[in-house]
PDB file of N, CA and C in Angstrom:
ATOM      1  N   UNK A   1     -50.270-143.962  14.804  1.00  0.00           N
ATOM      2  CA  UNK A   1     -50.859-143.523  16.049  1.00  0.00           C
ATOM      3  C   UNK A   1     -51.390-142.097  15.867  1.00  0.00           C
ATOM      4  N   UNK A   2     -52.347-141.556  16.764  1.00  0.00           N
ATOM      5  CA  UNK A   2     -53.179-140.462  16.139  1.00  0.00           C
ATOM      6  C   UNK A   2     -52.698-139.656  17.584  1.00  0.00           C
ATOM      7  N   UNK A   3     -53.032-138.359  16.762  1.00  0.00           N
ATOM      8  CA  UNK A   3     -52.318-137.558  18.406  1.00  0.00           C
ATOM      9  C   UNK A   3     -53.666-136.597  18.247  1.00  0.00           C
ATOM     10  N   UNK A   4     -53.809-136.193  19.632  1.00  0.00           N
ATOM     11  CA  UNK A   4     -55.085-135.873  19.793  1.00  0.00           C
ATOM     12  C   UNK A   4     -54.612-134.347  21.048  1.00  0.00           C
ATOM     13  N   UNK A   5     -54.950-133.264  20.120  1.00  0.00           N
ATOM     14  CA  UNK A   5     -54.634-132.238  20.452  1.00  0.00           C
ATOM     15  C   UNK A   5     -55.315-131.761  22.041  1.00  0.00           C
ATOM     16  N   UNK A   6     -54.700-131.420  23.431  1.00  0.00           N
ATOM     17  CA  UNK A   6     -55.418-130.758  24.217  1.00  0.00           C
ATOM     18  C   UNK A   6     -55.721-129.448  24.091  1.00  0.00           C
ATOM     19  N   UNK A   7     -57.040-129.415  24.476  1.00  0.00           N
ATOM     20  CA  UNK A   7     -57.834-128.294  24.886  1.00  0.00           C
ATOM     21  C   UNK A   7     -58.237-127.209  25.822  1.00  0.00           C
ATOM     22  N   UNK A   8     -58.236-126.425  25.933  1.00  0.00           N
ATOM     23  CA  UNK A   8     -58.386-125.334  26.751  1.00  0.00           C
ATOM     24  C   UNK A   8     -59.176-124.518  26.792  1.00  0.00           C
ATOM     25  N   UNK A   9     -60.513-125.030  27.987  1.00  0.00           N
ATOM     26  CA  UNK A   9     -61.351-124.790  27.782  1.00  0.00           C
ATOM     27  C   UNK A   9     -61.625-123.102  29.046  1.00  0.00           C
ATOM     28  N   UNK A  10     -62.216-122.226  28.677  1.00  0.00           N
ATOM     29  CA  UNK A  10     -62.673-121.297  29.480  1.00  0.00           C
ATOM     30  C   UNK A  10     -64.154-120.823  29.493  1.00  0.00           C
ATOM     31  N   UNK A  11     -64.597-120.716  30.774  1.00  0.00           N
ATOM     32  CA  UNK A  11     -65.828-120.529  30.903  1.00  0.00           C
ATOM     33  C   UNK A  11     -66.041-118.693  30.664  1.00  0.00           C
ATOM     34  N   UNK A  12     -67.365-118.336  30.400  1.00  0.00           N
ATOM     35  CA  UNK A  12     -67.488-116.892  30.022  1.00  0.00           C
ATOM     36  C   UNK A  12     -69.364-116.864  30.522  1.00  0.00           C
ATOM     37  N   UNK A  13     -69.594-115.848  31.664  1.00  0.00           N
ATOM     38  CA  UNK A  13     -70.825-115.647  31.728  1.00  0.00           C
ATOM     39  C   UNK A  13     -71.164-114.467  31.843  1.00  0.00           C
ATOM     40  N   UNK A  14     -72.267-113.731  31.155  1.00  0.00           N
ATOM     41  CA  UNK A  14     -72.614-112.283  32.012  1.00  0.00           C
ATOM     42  C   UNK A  14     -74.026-112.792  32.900  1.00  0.00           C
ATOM     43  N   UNK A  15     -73.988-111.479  33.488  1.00  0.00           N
ATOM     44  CA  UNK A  15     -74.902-111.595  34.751  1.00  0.00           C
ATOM     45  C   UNK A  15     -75.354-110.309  34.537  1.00  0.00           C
ATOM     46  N   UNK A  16     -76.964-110.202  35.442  1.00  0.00           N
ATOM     47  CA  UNK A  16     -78.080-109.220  35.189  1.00  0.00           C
ATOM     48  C   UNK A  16     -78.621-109.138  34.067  1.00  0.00           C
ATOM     49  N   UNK A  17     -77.912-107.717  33.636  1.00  0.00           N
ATOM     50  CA  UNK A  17     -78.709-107.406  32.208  1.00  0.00           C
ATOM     51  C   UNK A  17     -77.865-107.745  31.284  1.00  0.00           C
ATOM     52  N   UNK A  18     -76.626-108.232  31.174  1.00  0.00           N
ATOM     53  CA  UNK A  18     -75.663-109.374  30.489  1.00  0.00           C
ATOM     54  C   UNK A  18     -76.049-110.610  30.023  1.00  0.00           C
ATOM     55  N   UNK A  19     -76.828-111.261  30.928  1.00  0.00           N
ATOM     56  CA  UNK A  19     -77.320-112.870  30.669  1.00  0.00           C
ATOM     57  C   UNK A  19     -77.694-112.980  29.097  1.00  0.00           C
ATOM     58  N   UNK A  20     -78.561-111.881  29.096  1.00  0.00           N
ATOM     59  CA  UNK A  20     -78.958-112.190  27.354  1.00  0.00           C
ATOM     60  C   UNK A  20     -77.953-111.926  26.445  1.00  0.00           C
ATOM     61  N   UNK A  21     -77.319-110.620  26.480  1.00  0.00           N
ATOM     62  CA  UNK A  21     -76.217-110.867  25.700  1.00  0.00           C
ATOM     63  C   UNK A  21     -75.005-111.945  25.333  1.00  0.00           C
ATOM     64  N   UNK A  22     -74.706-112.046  26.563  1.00  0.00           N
ATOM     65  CA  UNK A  22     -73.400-113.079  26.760  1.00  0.00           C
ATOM     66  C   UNK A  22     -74.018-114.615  26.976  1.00  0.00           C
ATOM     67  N   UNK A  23     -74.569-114.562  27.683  1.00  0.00           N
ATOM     68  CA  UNK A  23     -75.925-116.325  28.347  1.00  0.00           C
ATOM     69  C   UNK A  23     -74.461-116.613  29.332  1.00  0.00           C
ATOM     70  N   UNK A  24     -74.138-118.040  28.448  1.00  0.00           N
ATOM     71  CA  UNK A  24     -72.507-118.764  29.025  1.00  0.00           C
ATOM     72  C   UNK A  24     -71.962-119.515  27.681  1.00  0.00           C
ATOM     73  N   UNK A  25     -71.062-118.652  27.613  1.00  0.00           N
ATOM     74  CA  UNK A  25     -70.373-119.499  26.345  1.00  0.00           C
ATOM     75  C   UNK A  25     -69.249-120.210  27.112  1.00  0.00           C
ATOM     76  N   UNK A  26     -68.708-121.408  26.513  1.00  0.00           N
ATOM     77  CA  UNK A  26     -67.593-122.346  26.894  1.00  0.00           C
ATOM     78  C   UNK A  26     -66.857-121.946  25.859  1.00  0.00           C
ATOM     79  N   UNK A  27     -65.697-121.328  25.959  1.00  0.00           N
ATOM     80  CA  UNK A  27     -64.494-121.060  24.778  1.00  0.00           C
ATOM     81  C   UNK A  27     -63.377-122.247  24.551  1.00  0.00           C
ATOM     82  N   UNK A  28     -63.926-122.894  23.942  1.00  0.00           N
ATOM     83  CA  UNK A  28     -62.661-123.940  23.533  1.00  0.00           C
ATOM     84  C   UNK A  28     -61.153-123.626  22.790  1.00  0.00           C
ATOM     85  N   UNK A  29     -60.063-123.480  23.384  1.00  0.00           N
ATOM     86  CA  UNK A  29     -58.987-123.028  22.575  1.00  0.00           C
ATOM     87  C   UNK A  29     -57.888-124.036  22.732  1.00  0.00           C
ATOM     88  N   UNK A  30     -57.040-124.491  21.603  1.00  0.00           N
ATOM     89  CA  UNK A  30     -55.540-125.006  21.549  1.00  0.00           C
ATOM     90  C   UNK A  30     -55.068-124.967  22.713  1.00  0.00           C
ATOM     91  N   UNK A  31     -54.478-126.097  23.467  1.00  0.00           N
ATOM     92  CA  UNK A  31     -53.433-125.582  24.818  1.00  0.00           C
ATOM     93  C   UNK A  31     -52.494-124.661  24.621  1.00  0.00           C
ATOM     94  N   UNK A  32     -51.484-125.313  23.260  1.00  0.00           N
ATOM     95  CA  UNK A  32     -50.801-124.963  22.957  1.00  0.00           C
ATOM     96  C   UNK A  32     -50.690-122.944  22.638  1.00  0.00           C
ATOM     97  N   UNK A  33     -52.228-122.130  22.830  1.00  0.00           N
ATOM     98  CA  UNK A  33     -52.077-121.037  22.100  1.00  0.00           C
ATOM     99  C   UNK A  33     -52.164-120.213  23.783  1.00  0.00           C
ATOM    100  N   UNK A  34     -51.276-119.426  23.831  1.00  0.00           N
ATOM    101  CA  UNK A  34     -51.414-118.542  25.235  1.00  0.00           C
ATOM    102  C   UNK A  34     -52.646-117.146  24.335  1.00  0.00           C
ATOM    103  N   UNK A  35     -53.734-117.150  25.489  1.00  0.00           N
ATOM    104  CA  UNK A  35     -54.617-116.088  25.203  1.00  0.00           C
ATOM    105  C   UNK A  35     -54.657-115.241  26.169  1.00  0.00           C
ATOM    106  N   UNK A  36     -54.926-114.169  26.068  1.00  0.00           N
ATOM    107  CA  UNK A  36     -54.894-112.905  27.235  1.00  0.00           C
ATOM    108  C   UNK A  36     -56.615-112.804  27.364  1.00  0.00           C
ATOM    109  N   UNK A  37     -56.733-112.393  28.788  1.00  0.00           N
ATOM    110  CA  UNK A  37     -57.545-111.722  28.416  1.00  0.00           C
ATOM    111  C   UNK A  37     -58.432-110.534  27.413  1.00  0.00           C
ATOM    112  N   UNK A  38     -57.734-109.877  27.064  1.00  0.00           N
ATOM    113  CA  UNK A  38     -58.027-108.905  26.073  1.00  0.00           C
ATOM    114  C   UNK A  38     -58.327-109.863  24.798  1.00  0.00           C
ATOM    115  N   UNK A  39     -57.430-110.746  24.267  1.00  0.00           N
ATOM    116  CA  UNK A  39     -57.889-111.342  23.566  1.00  0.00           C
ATOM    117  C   UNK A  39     -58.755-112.021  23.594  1.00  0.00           C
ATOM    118  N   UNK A  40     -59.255-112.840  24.766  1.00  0.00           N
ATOM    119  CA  UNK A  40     -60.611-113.483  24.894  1.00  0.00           C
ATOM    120  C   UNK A  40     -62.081-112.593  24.099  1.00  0.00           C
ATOM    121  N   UNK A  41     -61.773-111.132  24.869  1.00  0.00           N
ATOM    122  CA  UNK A  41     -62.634-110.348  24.881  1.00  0.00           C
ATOM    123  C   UNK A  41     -62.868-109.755  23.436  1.00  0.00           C
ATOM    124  N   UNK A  42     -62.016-110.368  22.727  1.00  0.00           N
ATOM    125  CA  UNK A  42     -61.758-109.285  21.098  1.00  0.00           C
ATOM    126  C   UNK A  42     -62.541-110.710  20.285  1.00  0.00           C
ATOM    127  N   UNK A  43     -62.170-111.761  20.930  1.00  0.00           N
ATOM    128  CA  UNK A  43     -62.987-113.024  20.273  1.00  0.00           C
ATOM    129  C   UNK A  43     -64.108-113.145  20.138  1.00  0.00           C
ATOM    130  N   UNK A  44     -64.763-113.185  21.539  1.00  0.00           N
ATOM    131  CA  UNK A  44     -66.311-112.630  21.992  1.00  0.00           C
ATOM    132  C   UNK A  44     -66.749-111.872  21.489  1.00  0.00           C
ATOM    133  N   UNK A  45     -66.078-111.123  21.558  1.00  0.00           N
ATOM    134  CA  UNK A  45     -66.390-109.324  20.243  1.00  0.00           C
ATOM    135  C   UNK A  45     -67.152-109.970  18.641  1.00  0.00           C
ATOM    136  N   UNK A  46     -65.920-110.358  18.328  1.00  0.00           N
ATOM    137  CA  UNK A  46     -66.444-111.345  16.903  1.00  0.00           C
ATOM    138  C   UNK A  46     -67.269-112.277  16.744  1.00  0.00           C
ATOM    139  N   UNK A  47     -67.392-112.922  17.839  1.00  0.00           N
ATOM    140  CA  UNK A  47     -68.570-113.899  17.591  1.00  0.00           C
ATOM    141  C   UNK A  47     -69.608-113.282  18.180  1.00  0.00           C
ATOM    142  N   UNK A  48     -70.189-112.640  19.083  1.00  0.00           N
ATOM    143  CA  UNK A  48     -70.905-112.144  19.143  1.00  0.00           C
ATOM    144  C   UNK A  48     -72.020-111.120  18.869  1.00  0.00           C
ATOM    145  N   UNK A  49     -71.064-110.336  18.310  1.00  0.00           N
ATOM    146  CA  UNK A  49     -71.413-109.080  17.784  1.00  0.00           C
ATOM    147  C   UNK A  49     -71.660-108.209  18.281  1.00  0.00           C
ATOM    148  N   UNK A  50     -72.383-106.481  17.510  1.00  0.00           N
ATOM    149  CA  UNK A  50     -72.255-105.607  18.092  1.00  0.00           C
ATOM    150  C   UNK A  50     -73.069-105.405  19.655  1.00  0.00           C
ATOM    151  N   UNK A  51     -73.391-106.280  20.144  1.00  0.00           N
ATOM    152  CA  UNK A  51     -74.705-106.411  21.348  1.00  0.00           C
ATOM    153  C   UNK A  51     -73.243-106.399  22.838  1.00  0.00           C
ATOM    154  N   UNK A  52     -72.934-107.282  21.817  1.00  0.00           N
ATOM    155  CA  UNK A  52     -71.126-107.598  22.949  1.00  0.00           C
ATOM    156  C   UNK A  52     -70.351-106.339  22.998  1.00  0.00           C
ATOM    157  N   UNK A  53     -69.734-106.169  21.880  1.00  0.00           N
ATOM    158  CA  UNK A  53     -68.712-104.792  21.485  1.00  0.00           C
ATOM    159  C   UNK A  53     -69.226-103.661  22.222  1.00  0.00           C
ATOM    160  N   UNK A  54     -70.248-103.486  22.154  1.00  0.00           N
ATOM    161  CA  UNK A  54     -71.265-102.185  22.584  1.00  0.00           C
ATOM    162  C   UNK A  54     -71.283-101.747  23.884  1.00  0.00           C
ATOM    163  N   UNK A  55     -71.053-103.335  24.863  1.00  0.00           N
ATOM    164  CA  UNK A  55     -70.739-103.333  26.129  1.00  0.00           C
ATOM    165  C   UNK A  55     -69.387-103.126  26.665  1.00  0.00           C
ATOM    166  N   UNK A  56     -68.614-104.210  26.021  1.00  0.00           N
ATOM    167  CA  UNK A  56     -66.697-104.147  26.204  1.00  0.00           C
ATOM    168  C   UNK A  56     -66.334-102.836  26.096  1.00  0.00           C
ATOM    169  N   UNK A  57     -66.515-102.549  24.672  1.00  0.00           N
ATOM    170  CA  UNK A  57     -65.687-100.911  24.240  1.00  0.00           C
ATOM    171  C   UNK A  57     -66.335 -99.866  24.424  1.00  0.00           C
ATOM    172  N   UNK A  58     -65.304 -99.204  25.045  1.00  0.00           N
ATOM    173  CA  UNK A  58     -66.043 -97.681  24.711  1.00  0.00           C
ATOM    174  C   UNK A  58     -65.964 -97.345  23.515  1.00  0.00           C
ATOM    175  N   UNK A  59     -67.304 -96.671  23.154  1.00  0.00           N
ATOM    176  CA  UNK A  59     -67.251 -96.261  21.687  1.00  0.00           C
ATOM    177  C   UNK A  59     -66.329 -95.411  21.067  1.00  0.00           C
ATOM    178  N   UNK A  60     -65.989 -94.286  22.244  1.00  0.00           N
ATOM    179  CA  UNK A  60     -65.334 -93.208  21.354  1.00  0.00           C
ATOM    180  C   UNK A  60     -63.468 -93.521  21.462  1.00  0.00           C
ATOM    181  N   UNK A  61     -63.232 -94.430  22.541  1.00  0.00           N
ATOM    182  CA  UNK A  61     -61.842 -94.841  22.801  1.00  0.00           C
ATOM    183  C   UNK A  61     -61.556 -96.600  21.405  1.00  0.00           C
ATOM    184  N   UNK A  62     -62.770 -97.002  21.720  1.00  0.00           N
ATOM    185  CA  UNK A  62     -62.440 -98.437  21.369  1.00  0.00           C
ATOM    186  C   UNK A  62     -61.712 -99.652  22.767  1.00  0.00           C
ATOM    187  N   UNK A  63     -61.465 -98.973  23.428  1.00  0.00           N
ATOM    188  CA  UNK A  63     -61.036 -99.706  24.771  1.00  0.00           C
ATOM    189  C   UNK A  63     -61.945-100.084  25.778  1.00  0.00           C
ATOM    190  N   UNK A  64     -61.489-101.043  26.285  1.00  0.00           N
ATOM    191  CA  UNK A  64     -62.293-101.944  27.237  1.00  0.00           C
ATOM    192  C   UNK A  64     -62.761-100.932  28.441  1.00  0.00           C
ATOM    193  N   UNK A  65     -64.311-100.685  28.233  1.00  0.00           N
ATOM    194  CA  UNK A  65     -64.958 -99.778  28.659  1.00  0.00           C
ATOM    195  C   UNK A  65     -64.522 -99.913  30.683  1.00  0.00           C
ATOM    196  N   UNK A  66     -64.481 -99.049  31.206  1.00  0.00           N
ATOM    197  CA  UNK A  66     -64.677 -98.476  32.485  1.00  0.00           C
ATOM    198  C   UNK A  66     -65.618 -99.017  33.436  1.00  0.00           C
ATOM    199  N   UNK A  67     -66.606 -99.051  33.347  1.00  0.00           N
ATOM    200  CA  UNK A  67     -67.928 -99.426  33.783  1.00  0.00           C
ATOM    201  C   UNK A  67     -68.199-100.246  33.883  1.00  0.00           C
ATOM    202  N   UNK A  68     -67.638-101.392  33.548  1.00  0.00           N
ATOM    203  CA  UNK A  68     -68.339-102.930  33.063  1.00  0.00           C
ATOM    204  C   UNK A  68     -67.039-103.545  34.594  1.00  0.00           C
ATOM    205  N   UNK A  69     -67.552-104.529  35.237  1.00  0.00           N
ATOM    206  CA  UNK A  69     -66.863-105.474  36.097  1.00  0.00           C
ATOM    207  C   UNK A  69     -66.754-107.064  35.060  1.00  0.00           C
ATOM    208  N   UNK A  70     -65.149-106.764  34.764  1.00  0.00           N
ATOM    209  CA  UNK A  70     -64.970-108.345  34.276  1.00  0.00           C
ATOM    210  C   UNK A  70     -64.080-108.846  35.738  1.00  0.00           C
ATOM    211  N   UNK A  71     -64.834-110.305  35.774  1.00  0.00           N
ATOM    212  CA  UNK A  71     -63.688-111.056  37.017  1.00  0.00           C
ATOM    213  C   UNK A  71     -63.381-112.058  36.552  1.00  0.00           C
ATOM    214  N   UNK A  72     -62.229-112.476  37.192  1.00  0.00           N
ATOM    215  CA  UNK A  72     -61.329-113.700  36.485  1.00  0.00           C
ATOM    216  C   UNK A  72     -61.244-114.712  37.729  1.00  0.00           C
ATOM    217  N   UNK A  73     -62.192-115.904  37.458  1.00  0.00           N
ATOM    218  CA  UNK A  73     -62.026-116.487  39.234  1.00  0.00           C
ATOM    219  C   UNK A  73     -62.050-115.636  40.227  1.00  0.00           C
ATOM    220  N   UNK A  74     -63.127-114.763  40.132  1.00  0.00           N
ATOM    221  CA  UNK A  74     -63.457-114.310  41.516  1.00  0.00           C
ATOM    222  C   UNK A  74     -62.813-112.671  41.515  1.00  0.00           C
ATOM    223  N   UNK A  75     -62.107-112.427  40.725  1.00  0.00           N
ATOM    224  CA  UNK A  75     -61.082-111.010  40.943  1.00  0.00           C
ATOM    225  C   UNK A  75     -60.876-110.091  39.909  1.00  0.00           C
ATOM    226  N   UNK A  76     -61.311-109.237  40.404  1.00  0.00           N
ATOM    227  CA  UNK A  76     -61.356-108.436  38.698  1.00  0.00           C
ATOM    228  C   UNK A  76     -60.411-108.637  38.534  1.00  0.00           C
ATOM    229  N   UNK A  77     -60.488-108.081  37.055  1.00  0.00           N
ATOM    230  CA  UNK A  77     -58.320-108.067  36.263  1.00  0.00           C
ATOM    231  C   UNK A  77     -58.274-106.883  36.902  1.00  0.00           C
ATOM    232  N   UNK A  78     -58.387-105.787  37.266  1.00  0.00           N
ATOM    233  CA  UNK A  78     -58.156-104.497  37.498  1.00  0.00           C
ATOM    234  C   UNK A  78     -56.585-104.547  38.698  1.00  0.00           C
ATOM    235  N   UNK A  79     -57.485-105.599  39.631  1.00  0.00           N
ATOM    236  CA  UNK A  79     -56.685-106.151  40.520  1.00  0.00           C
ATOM    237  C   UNK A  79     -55.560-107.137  40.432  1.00  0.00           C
ATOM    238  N   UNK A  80     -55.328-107.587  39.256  1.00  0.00           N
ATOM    239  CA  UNK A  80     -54.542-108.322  39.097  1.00  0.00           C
ATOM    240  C   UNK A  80     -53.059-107.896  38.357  1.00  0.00           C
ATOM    241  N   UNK A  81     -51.981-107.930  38.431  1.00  0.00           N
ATOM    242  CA  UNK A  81     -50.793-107.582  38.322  1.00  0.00           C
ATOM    243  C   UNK A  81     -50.615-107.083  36.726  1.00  0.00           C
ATOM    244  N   UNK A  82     -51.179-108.257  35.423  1.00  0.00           N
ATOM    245  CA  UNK A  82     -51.453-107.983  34.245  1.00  0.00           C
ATOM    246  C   UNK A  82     -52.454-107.234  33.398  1.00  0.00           C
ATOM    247  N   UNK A  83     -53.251-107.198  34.522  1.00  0.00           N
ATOM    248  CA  UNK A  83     -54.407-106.419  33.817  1.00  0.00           C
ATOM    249  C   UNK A  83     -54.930-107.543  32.805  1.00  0.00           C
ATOM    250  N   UNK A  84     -55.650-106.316  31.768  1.00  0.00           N
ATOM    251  CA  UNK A  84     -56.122-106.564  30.385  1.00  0.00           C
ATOM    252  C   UNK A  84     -55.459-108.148  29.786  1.00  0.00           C
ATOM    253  N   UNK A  85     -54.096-107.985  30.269  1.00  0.00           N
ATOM    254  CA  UNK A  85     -53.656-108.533  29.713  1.00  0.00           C
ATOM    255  C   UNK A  85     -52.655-109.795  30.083  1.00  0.00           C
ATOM    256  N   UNK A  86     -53.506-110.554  31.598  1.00  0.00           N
ATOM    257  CA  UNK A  86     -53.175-111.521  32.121  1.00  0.00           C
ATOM    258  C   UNK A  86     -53.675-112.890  31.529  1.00  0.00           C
ATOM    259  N   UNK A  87     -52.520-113.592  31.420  1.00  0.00           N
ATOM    260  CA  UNK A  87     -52.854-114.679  30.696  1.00  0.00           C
ATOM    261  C   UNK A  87     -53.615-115.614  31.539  1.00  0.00           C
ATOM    262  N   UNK A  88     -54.649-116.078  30.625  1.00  0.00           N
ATOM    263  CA  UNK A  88     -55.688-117.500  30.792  1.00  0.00           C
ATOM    264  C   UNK A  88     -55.444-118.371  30.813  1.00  0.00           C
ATOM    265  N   UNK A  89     -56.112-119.441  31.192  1.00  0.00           N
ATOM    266  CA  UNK A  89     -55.432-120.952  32.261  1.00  0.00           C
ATOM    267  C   UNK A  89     -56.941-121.987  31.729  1.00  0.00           C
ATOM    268  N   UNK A  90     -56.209-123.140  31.181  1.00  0.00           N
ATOM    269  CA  UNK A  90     -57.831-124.190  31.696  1.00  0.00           C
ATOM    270  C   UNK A  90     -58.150-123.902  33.189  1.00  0.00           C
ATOM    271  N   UNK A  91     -59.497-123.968  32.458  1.00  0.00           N
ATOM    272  CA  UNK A  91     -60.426-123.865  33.572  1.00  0.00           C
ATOM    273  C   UNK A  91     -61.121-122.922  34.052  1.00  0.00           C
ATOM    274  N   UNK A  92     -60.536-121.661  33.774  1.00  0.00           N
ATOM    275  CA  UNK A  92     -60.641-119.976  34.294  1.00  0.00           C
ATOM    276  C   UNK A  92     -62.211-119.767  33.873  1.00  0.00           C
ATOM    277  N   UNK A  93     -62.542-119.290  34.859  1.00  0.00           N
ATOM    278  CA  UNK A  93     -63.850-118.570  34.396  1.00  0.00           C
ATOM    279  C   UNK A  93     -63.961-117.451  34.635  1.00  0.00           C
ATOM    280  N   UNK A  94     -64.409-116.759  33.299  1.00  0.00           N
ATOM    281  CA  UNK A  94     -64.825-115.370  33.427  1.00  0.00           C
ATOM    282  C   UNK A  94     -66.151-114.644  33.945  1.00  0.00           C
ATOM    283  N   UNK A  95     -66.481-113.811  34.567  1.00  0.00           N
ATOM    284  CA  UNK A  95     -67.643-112.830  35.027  1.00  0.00           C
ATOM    285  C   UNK A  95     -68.089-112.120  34.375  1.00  0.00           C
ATOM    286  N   UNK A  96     -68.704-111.547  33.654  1.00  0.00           N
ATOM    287  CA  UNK A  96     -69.035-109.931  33.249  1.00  0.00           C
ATOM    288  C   UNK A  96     -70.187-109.340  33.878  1.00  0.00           C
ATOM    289  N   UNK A  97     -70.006-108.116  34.639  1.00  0.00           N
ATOM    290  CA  UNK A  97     -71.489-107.410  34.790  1.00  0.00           C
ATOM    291  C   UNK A  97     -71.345-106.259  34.759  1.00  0.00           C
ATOM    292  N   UNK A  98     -72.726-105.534  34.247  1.00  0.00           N
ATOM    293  CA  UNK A  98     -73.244-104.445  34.185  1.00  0.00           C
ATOM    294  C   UNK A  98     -72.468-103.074  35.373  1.00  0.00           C
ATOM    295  N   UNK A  99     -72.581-102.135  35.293  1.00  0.00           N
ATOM    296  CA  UNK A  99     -72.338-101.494  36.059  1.00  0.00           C
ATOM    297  C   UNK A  99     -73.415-101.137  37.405  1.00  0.00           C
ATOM    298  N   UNK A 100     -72.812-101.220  38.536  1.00  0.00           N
ATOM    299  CA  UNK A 100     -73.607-101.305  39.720  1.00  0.00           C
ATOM    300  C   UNK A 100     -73.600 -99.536  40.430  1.00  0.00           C
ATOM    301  N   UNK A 101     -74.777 -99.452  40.250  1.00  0.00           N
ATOM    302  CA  UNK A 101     -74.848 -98.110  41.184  1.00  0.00           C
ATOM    303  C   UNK A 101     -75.221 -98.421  42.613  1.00  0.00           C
ATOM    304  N   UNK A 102     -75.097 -97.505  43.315  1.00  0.00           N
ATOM    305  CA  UNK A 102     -75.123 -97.398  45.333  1.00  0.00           C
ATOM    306  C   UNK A 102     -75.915 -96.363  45.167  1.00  0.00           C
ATOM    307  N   UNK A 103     -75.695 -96.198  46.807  1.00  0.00           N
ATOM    308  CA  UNK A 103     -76.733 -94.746  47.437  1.00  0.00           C
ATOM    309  C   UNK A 103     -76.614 -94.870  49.140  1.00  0.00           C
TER     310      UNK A 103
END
Protein backbone atom coordinates (compact mmCIF):
# COMPACT_ATOMS: atom_id res chain seq x y z
CA UNK A 1 0.00 0.00 0.00
CA UNK A 2 1.45 3.44 -0.90
CA UNK A 3 1.15 6.28 1.58
CA UNK A 4 0.75 9.48 0.15
CA UNK A 5 2.17 12.33 2.07
CA UNK A 6 -0.24 15.54 3.01
CA UNK A 7 0.39 18.83 1.97
CA UNK A 8 0.39 22.19 3.11
CA UNK A 9 -0.34 24.45 0.98
CA UNK A 10 0.04 28.49 1.58
CA UNK A 11 -0.91 31.18 -0.51
CA UNK A 12 1.70 34.31 -0.90
CA UNK A 13 0.76 37.58 -2.90
CA UNK A 14 2.24 41.10 -3.17
CA UNK A 15 0.18 43.93 -4.15
CA UNK A 16 0.93 47.41 -5.96
CA UNK A 17 4.38 47.72 -6.72
CA UNK A 18 4.92 44.02 -5.24
CA UNK A 19 2.81 42.22 -7.94
CA UNK A 20 5.87 41.98 -10.10
CA UNK A 21 8.12 40.96 -7.67
CA UNK A 22 6.19 38.46 -5.68
CA UNK A 23 2.97 37.89 -8.64
CA UNK A 24 1.27 34.76 -6.32
CA UNK A 25 3.24 31.99 -5.47
CA UNK A 26 1.39 28.79 -3.90
CA UNK A 27 4.03 27.36 -1.30
CA UNK A 28 3.62 23.76 -1.10
CA UNK A 29 5.11 22.31 2.21
CA UNK A 30 5.09 18.74 4.24
CA UNK A 31 2.14 18.82 6.84
CA UNK A 32 4.18 17.22 8.85
CA UNK A 33 6.95 20.40 8.91
CA UNK A 34 5.69 23.42 11.32
CA UNK A 35 6.86 26.75 9.38
CA UNK A 36 6.85 30.22 10.89
CA UNK A 37 6.36 32.89 9.32
CA UNK A 38 9.82 34.18 9.25
CA UNK A 39 10.62 31.12 7.75
CA UNK A 40 8.21 31.37 4.94
CA UNK A 41 9.80 34.68 4.30
CA UNK A 42 13.60 33.35 4.37
CA UNK A 43 12.22 30.71 1.67
CA UNK A 44 10.81 33.33 -0.63
CA UNK A 45 14.06 35.08 0.01
CA UNK A 46 15.78 32.05 -1.75
CA UNK A 47 13.71 31.41 -4.36
CA UNK A 48 13.23 34.53 -5.34
CA UNK A 49 15.99 36.48 -5.06
CA UNK A 50 17.56 39.64 -4.44
CA UNK A 51 14.26 41.66 -5.96
CA UNK A 52 12.46 39.82 -2.76
CA UNK A 53 15.33 40.17 -0.03
CA UNK A 54 15.67 43.83 -1.01
CA UNK A 55 12.10 44.34 0.06
CA UNK A 56 11.81 41.88 3.36
CA UNK A 57 15.26 42.97 4.87
CA UNK A 58 16.58 45.80 5.87
CA UNK A 59 19.83 46.06 4.45
CA UNK A 60 21.85 47.33 7.17
CA UNK A 61 19.94 45.13 10.08
CA UNK A 62 19.18 42.03 7.81
CA UNK A 63 15.71 41.97 9.58
CA UNK A 64 12.36 41.98 8.36
CA UNK A 65 12.19 45.51 7.21
CA UNK A 66 9.69 48.11 9.04
CA UNK A 67 7.91 49.49 6.19
CA UNK A 68 6.61 46.69 4.34
CA UNK A 69 2.77 45.46 5.59
CA UNK A 70 2.86 41.57 5.69
CA UNK A 71 -0.84 40.17 6.62
CA UNK A 72 -1.69 36.83 7.58
CA UNK A 73 -5.54 36.29 6.74
CA UNK A 74 -6.37 39.65 6.94
CA UNK A 75 -3.98 40.79 10.08
CA UNK A 76 -0.72 41.85 10.13
CA UNK A 77 1.68 39.61 12.24
CA UNK A 78 2.57 42.80 14.05
CA UNK A 79 -0.78 42.25 15.62
CA UNK A 80 -0.64 38.95 16.31
CA UNK A 81 0.61 37.42 19.67
CA UNK A 82 3.79 35.56 17.76
CA UNK A 83 4.83 37.93 15.60
CA UNK A 84 7.55 37.04 13.04
CA UNK A 85 7.19 34.10 14.30
CA UNK A 86 3.58 32.71 14.33
CA UNK A 87 3.10 29.51 13.04
CA UNK A 88 1.35 28.73 9.53
CA UNK A 89 -1.73 26.66 8.92
CA UNK A 90 -3.13 25.06 5.45
CA UNK A 91 -4.67 27.36 3.81
CA UNK A 92 -3.19 30.74 5.26
CA UNK A 93 -2.69 33.35 2.97
CA UNK A 94 -0.20 35.79 3.00
CA UNK A 95 -0.33 39.75 1.90
CA UNK A 96 2.65 41.79 1.21
CA UNK A 97 2.58 45.54 0.41
CA UNK A 98 4.59 48.33 -0.23
CA UNK A 99 4.65 51.01 2.20
CA UNK A 100 1.61 53.41 2.20
CA UNK A 101 2.03 57.08 2.70
CA UNK A 102 -1.09 59.64 3.92
CA UNK A 103 -1.52 63.36 4.08
Amino acid sequence: MFSVLEAMLIKVRGYLTYKSIIGEQVINLPDDEQVMLSGLLTRLANQLGEGFSSIIYDPETGLQGEHIAVIINGRSYRNLPDGLETPLQDGDEISIFPPMAGG
